[in-house]
C-alpha atoms as a PDB file:
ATOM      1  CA  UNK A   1     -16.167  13.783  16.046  1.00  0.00           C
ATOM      2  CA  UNK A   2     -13.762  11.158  16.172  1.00  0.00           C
ATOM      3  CA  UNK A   3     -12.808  11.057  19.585  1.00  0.00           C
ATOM      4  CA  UNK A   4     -17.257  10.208  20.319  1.00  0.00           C
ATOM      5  CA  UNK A   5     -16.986   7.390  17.713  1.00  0.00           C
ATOM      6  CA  UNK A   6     -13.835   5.918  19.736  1.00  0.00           C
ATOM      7  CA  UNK A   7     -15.566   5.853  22.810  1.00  0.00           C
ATOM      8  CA  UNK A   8     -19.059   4.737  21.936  1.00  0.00           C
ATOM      9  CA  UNK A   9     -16.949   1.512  19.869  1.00  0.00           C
ATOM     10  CA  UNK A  10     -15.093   1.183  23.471  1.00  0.00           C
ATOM     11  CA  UNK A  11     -18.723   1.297  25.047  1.00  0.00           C
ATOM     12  CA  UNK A  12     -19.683  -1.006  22.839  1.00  0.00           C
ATOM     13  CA  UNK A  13     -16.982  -3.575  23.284  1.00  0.00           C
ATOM     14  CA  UNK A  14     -16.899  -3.074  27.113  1.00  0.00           C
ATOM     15  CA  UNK A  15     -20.725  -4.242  27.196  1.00  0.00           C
ATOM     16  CA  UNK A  16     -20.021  -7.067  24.471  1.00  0.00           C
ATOM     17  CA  UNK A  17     -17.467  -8.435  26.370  1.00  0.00           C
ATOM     18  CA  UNK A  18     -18.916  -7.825  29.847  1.00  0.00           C
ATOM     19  CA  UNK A  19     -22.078 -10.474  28.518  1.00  0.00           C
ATOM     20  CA  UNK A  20     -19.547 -12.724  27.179  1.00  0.00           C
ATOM     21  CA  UNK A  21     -17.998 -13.669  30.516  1.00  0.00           C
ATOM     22  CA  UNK A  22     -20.887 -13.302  32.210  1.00  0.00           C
ATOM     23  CA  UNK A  23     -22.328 -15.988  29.578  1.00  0.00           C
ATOM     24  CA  UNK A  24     -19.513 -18.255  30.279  1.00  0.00           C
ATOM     25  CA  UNK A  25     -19.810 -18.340  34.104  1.00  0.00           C
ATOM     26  CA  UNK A  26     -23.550 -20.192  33.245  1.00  0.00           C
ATOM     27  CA  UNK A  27     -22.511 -22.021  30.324  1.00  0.00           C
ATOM     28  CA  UNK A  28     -18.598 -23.652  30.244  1.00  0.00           C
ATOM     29  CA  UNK A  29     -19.504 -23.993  26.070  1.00  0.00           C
ATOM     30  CA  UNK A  30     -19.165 -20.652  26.132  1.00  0.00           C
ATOM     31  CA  UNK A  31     -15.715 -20.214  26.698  1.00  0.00           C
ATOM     32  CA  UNK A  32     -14.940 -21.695  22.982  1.00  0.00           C
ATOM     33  CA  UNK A  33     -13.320 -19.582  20.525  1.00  0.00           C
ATOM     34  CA  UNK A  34     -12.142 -19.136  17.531  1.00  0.00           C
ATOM     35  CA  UNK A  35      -9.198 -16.895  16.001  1.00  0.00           C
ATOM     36  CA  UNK A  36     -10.304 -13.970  13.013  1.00  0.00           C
ATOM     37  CA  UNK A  37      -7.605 -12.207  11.092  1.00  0.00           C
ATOM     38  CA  UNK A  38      -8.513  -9.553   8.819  1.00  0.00           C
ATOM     39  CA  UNK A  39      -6.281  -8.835   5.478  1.00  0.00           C
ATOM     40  CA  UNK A  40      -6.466  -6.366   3.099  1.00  0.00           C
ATOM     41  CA  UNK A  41      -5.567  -6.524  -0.584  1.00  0.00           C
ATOM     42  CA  UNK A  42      -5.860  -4.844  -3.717  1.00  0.00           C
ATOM     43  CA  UNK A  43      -7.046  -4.941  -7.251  1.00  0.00           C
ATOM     44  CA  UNK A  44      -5.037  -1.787  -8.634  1.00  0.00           C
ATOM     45  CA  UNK A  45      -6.336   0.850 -11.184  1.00  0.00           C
ATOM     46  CA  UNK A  46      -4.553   3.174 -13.461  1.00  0.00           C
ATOM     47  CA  UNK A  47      -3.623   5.111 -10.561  1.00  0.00           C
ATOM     48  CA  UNK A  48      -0.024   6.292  -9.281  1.00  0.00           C
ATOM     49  CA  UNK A  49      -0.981   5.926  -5.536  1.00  0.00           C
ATOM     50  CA  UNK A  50      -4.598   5.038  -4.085  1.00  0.00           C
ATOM     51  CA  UNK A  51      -4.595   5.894  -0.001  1.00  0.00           C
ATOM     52  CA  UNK A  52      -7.528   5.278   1.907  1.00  0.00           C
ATOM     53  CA  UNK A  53      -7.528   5.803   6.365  1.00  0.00           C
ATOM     54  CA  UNK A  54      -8.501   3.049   8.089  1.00  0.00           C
ATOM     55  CA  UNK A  55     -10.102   3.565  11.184  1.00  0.00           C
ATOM     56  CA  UNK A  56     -12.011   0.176  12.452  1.00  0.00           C
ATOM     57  CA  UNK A  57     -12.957  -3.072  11.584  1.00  0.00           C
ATOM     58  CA  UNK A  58     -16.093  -4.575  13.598  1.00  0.00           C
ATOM     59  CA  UNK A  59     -17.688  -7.805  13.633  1.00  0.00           C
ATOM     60  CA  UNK A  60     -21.258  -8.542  14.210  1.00  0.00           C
ATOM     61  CA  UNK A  61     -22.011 -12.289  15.606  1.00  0.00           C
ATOM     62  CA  UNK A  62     -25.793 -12.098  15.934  1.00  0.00           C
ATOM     63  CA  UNK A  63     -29.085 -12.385  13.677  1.00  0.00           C
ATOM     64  CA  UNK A  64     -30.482  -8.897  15.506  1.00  0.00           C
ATOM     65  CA  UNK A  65     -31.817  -7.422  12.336  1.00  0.00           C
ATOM     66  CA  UNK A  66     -32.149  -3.920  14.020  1.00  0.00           C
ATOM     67  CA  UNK A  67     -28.426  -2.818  12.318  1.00  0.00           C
ATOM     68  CA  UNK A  68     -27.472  -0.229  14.992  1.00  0.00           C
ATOM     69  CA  UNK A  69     -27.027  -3.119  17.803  1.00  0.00           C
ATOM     70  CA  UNK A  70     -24.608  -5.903  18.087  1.00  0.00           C
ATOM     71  CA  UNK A  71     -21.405  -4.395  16.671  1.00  0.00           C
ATOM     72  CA  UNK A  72     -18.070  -5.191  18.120  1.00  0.00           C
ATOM     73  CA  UNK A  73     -14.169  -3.817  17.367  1.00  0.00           C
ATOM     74  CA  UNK A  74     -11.354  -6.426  16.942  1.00  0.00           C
ATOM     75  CA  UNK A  75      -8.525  -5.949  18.006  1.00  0.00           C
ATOM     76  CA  UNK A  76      -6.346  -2.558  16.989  1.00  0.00           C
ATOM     77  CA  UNK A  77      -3.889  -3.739  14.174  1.00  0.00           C
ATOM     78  CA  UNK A  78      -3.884  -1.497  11.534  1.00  0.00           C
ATOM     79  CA  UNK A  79      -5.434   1.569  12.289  1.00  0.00           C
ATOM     80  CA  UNK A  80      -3.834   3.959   9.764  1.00  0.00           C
ATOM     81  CA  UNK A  81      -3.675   5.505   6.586  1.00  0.00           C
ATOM     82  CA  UNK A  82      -2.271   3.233   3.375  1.00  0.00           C
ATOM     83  CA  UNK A  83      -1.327   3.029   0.009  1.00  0.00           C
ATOM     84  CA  UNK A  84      -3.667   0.179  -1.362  1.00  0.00           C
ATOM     85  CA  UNK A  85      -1.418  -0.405  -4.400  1.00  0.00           C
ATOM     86  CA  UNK A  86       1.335  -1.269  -2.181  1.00  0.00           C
ATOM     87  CA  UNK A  87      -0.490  -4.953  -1.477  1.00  0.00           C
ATOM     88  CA  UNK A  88      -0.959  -6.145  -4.884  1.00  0.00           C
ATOM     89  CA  UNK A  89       0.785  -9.624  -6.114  1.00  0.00           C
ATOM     90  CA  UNK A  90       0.216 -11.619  -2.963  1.00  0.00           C
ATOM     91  CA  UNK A  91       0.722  -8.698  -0.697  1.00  0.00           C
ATOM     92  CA  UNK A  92      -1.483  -8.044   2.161  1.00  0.00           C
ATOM     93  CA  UNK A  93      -1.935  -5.759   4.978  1.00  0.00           C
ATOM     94  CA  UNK A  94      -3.207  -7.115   8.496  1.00  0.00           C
ATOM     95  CA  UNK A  95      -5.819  -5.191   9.896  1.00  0.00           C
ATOM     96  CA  UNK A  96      -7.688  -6.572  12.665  1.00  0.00           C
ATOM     97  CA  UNK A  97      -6.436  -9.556  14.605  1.00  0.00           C
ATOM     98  CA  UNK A  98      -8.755 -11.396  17.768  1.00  0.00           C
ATOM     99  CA  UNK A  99     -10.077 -14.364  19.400  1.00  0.00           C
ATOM    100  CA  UNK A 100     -13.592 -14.282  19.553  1.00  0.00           C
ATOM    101  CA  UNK A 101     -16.600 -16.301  20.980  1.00  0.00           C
ATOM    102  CA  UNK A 102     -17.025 -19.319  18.193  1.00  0.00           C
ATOM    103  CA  UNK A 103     -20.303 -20.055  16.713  1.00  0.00           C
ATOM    104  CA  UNK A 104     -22.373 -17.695  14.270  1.00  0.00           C
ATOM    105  CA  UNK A 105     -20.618 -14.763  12.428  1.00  0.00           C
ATOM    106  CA  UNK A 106     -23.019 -12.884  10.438  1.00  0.00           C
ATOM    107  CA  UNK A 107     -21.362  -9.406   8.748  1.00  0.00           C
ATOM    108  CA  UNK A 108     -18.029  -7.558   9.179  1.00  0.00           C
ATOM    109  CA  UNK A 109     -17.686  -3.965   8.693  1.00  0.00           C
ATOM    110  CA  UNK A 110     -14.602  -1.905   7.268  1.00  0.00           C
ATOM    111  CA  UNK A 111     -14.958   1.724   8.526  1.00  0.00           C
ATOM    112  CA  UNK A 112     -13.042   4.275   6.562  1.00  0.00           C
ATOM    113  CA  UNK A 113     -12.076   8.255   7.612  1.00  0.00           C
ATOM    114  CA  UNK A 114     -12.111  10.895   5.392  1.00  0.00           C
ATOM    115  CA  UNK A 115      -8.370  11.474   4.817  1.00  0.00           C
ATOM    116  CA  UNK A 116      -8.711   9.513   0.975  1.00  0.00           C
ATOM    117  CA  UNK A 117      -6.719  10.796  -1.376  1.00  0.00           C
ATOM    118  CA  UNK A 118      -5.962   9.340  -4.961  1.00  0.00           C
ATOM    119  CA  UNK A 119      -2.288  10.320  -6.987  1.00  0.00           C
ATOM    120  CA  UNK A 120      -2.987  10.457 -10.699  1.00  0.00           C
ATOM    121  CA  UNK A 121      -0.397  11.789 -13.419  1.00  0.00           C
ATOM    122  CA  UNK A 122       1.465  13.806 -10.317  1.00  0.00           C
ATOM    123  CA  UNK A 123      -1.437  15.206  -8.706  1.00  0.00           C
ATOM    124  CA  UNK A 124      -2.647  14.420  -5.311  1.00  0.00           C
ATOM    125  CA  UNK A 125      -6.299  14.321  -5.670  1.00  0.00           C
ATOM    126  CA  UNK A 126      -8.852  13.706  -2.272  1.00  0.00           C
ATOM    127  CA  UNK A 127     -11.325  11.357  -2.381  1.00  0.00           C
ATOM    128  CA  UNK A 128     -14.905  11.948  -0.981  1.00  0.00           C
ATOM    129  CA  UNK A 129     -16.831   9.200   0.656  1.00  0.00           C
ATOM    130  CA  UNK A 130     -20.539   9.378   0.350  1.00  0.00           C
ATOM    131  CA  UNK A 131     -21.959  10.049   3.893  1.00  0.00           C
ATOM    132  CA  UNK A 132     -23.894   6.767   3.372  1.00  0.00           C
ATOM    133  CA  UNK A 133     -20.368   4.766   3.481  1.00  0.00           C
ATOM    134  CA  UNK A 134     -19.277   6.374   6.899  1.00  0.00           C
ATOM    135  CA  UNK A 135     -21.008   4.237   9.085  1.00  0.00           C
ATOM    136  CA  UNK A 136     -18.653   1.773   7.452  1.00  0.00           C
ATOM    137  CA  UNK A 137     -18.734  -0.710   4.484  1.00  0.00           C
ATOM    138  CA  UNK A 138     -20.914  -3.903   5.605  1.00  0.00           C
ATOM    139  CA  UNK A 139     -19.781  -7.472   4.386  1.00  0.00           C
ATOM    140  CA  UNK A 140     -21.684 -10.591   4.943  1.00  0.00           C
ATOM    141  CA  UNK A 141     -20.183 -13.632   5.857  1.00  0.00           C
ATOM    142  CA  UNK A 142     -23.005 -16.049   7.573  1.00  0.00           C
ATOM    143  CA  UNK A 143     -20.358 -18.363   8.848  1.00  0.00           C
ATOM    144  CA  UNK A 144     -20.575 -20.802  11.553  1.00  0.00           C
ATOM    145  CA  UNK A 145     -16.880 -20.554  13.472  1.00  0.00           C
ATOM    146  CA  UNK A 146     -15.385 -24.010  15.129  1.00  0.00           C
ATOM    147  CA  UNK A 147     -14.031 -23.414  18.211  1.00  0.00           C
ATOM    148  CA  UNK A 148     -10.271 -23.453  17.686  1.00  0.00           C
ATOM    149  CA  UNK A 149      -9.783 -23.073  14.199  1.00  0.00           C
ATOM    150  CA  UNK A 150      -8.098 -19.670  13.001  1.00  0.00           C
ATOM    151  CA  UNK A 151     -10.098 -18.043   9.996  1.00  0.00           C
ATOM    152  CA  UNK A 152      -7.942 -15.631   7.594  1.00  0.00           C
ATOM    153  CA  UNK A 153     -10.852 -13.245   5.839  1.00  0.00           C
ATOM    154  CA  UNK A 154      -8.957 -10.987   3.094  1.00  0.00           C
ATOM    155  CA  UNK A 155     -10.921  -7.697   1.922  1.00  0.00           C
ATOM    156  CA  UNK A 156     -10.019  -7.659  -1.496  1.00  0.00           C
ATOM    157  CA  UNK A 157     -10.484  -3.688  -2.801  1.00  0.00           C
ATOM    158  CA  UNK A 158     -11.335  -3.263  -6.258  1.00  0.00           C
ATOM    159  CA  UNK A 159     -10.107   0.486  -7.284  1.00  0.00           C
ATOM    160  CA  UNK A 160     -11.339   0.267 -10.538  1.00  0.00           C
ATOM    161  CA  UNK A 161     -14.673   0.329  -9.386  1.00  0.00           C
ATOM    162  CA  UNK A 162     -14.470   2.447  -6.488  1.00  0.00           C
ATOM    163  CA  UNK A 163     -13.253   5.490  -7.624  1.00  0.00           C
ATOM    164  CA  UNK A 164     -15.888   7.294  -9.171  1.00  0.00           C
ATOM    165  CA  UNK A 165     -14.966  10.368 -11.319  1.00  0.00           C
ATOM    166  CA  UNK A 166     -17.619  13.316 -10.425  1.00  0.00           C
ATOM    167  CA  UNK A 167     -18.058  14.420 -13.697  1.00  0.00           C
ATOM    168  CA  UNK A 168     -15.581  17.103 -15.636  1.00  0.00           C
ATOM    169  CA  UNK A 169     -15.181  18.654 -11.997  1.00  0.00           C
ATOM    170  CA  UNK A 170     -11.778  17.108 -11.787  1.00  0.00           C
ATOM    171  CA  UNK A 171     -13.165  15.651  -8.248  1.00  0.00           C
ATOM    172  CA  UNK A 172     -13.173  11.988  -7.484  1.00  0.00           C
ATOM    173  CA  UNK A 173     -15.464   9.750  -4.988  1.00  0.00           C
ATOM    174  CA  UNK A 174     -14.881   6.858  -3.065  1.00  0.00           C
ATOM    175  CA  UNK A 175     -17.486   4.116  -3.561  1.00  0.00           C
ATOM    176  CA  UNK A 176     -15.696   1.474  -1.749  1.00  0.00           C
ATOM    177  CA  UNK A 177     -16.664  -1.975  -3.491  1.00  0.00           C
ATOM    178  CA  UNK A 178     -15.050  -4.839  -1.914  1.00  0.00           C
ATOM    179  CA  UNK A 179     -15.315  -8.675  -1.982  1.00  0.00           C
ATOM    180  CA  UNK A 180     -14.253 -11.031   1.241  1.00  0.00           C
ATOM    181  CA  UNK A 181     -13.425 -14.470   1.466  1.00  0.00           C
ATOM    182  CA  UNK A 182     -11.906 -16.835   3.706  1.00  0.00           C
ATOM    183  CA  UNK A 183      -9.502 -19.492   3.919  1.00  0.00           C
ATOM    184  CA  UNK A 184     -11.194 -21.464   5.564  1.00  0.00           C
ATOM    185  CA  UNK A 185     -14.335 -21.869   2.630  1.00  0.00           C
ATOM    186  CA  UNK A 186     -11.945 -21.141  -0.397  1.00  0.00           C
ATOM    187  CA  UNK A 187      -8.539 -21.869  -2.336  1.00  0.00           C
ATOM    188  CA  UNK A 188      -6.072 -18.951  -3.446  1.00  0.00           C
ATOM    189  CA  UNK A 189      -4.095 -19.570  -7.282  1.00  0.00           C
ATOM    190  CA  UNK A 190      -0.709 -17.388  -7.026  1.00  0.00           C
ATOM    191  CA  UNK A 191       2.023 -17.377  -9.816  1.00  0.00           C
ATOM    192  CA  UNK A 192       4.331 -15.183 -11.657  1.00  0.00           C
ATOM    193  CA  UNK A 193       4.497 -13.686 -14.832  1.00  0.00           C
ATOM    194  CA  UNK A 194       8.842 -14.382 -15.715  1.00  0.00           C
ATOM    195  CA  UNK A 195       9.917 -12.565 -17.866  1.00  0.00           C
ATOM    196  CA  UNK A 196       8.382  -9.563 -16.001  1.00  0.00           C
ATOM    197  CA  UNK A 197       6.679  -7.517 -18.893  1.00  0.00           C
ATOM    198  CA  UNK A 198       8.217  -4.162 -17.341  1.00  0.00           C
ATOM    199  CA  UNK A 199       6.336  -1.422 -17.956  1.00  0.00           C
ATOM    200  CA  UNK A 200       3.022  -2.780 -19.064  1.00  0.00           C
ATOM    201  CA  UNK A 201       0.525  -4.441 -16.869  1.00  0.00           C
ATOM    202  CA  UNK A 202      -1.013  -8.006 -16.617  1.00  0.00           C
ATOM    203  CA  UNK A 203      -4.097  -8.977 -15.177  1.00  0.00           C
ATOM    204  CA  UNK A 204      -5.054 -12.445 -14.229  1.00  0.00           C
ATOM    205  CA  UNK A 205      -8.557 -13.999 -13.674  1.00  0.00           C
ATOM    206  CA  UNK A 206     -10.679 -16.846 -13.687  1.00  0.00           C
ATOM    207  CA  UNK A 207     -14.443 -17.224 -14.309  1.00  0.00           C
ATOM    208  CA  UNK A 208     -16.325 -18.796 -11.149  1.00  0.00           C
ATOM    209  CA  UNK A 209     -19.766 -18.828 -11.902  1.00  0.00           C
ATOM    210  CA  UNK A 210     -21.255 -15.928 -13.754  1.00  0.00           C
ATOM    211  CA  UNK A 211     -18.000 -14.125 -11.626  1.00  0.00           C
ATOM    212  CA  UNK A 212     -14.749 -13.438 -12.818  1.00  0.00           C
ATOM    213  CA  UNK A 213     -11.978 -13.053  -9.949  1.00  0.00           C
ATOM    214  CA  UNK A 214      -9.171 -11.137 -11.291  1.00  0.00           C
ATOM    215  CA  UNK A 215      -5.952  -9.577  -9.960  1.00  0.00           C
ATOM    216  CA  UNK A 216      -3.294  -7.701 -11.558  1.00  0.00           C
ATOM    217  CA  UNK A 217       0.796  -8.440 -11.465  1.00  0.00           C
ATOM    218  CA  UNK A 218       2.875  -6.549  -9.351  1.00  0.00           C
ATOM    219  CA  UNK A 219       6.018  -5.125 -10.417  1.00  0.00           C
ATOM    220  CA  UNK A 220       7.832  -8.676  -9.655  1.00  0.00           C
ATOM    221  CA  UNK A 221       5.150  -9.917 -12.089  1.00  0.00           C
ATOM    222  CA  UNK A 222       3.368 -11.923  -9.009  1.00  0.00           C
ATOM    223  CA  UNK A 223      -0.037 -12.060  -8.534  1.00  0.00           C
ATOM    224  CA  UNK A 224      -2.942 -14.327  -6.619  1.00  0.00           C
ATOM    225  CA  UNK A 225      -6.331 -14.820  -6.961  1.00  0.00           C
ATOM    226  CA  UNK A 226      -8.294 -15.089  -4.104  1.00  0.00           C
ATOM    227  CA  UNK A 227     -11.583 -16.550  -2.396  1.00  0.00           C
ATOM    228  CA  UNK A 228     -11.991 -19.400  -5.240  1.00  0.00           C
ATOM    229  CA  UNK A 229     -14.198 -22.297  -4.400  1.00  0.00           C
ATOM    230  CA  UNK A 230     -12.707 -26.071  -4.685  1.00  0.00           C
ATOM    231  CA  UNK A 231     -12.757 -26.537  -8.064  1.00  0.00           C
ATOM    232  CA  UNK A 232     -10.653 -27.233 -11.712  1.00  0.00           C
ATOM    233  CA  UNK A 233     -10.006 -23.761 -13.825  1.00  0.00           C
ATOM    234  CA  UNK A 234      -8.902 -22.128 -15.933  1.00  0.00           C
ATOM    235  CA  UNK A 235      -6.341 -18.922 -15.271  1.00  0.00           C
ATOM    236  CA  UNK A 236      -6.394 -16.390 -17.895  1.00  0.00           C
ATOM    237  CA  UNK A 237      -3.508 -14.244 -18.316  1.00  0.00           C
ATOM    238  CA  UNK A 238      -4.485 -10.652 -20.352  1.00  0.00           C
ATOM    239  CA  UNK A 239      -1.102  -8.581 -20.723  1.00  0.00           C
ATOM    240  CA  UNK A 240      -2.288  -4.987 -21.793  1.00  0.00           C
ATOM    241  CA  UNK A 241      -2.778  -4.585 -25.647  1.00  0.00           C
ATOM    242  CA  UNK A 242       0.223  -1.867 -26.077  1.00  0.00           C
ATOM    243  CA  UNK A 243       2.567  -4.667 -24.819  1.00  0.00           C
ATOM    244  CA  UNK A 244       2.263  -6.855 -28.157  1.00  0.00           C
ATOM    245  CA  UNK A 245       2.053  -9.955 -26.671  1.00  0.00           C
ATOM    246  CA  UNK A 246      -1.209 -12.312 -27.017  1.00  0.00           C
ATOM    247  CA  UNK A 247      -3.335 -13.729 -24.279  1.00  0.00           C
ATOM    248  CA  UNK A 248      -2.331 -16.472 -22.451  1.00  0.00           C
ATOM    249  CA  UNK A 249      -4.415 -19.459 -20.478  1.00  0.00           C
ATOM    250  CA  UNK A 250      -3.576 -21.556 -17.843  1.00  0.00           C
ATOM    251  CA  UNK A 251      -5.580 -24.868 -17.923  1.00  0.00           C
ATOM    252  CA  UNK A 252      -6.495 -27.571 -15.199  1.00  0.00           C
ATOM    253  CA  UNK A 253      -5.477 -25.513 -12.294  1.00  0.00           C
ATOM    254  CA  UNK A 254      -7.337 -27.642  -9.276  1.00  0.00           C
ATOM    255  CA  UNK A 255      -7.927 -25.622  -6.430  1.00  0.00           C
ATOM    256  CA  UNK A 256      -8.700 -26.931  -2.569  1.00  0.00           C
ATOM    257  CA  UNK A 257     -10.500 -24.990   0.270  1.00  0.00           C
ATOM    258  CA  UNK A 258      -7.875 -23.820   2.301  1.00  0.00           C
ATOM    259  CA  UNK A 259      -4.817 -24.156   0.279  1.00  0.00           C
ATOM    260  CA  UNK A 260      -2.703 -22.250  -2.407  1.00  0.00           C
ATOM    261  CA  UNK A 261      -2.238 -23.744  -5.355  1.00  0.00           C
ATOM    262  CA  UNK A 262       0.889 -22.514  -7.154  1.00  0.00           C
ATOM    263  CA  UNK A 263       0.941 -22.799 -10.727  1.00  0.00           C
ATOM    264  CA  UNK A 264       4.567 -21.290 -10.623  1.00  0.00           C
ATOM    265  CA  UNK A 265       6.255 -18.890 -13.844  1.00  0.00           C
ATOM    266  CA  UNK A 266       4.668 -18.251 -17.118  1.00  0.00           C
ATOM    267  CA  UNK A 267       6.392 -16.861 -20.095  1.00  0.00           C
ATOM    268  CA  UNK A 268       3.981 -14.860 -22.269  1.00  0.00           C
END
């Protein structure tokens, strides 16, 4: 079943591309574009190891509102299977990379295989996506692209929300919930927790809107928080309760589209 999927995605692109530069021999404009690059990151959960296959990521540039039509591959990075909690703390994993025609980008879409597994107190666990999902997991982005300009879009993959627990049937489902932003439209906050608070974990978030962005510390006690509008915040700092230590803030943290704004070590 894979080996159809592969080639109707290569049919796809062939015919994609094949009205592209057939496009451009009427119109010069056409020729414009504009470089994507697709990250993944992670929000971890109380999990030892959280691995989910990767098999495309497709872009679709038109307002065609019949959803089978109009889907594209980028470019074969990261096909694979990965440990999501291995790009926590600023840590991200490049999936799709490509130049593509500028001008209106409407939706991406993460498709994921079935070899999901989840690692919890020693036991390898799989993880069974909904038939709904495996068409792929569609996220909007209704962005105009400049010609020229590269635009980073990081999938950030919240496992706590995700992984669905089926029950007392000891089995486990893969809702994939996922936000995306870009670079391009949004700030990123990093820092580091120092001392690392070894053995517990630390989450930090700020409220944007009636949303809170959060993102836990890694194991070097870094973390960043991504897709946050240009804006003045607030970082909150929540080490887990068993640690002893109280809940810490961050105040007047200015954030600027396109930029990371380090607010360097805190001591909790």
């Amino acid at each position: 079943m894979k080996k159809i999927i592969f080639s109707l995605a290569s049919i796809l692109s062939i015919a994609f591309l094949s009205l592209f530069f057939s496009a451009c021999e009427n119109n010069s404009e056409s020729t414009d574009t504009s470089k994507i690059m697709v990250r993944l990151t992670d929000a971890p959960g109380d999990y030892e190891e959280v691995n989910i296959e990767v098999i495309d990521v497709m872009m679709k540039a038109n307002t065609d509102l019949d959803d089978s039509r109009g889907w594209v591959s980028l470019g074969d990075i990261g096909r694979g299977t990965y440990n999501l909690l291995d790009f926590t703390g600023g840590v991200s994993l490049l999936i799709a990379e490509d130049n593509v025609p500028s001008g209106y980008l409407g939706q991406l879409r993460l498709v994921l295989g079935t070899n999901n597994t989840i690692k919890k107190n020693g036991e390898i666990y799989p993880l069974k996506t909904p038939s709904a999902q495996q068409s792929g997991l569609k996220l909007k982005i209704n962005e105009t692209l400049i010609p020229g300009v590269t635009y980073e879009f990081m999938m950030d993959f919240n496992v706590d929300k995700s992984i669905v627990k089926a029950g007392n049937s000891g089995k486990y489902n893969l809702h994939p919930v996922i936000t995306i932003s870009t670079t391009a439209t949004s700030g990123i906050i990093k820092g580091a927790i120092d001392p690392v608070l070894e053995g517990y974990q630390v989450m930090a978030s700020v409220e944007v809107g009636t949303e809170t962005i959060s993102a836990y510390a890694n194991e070097q006690g870094m973390f960043q928080l991504y897709g946050i509008p240009a804006g003045t915040y607030t970082v909150t700092l929540t080490p887990e309760v068993a640690s002893g230590k109280e809940i810490k803030t961050v105040s007047d943290v200015v954030v600027t589209n396109g930029i990371t704004t380090d607010i360097g070590n805190i001591a909790l």
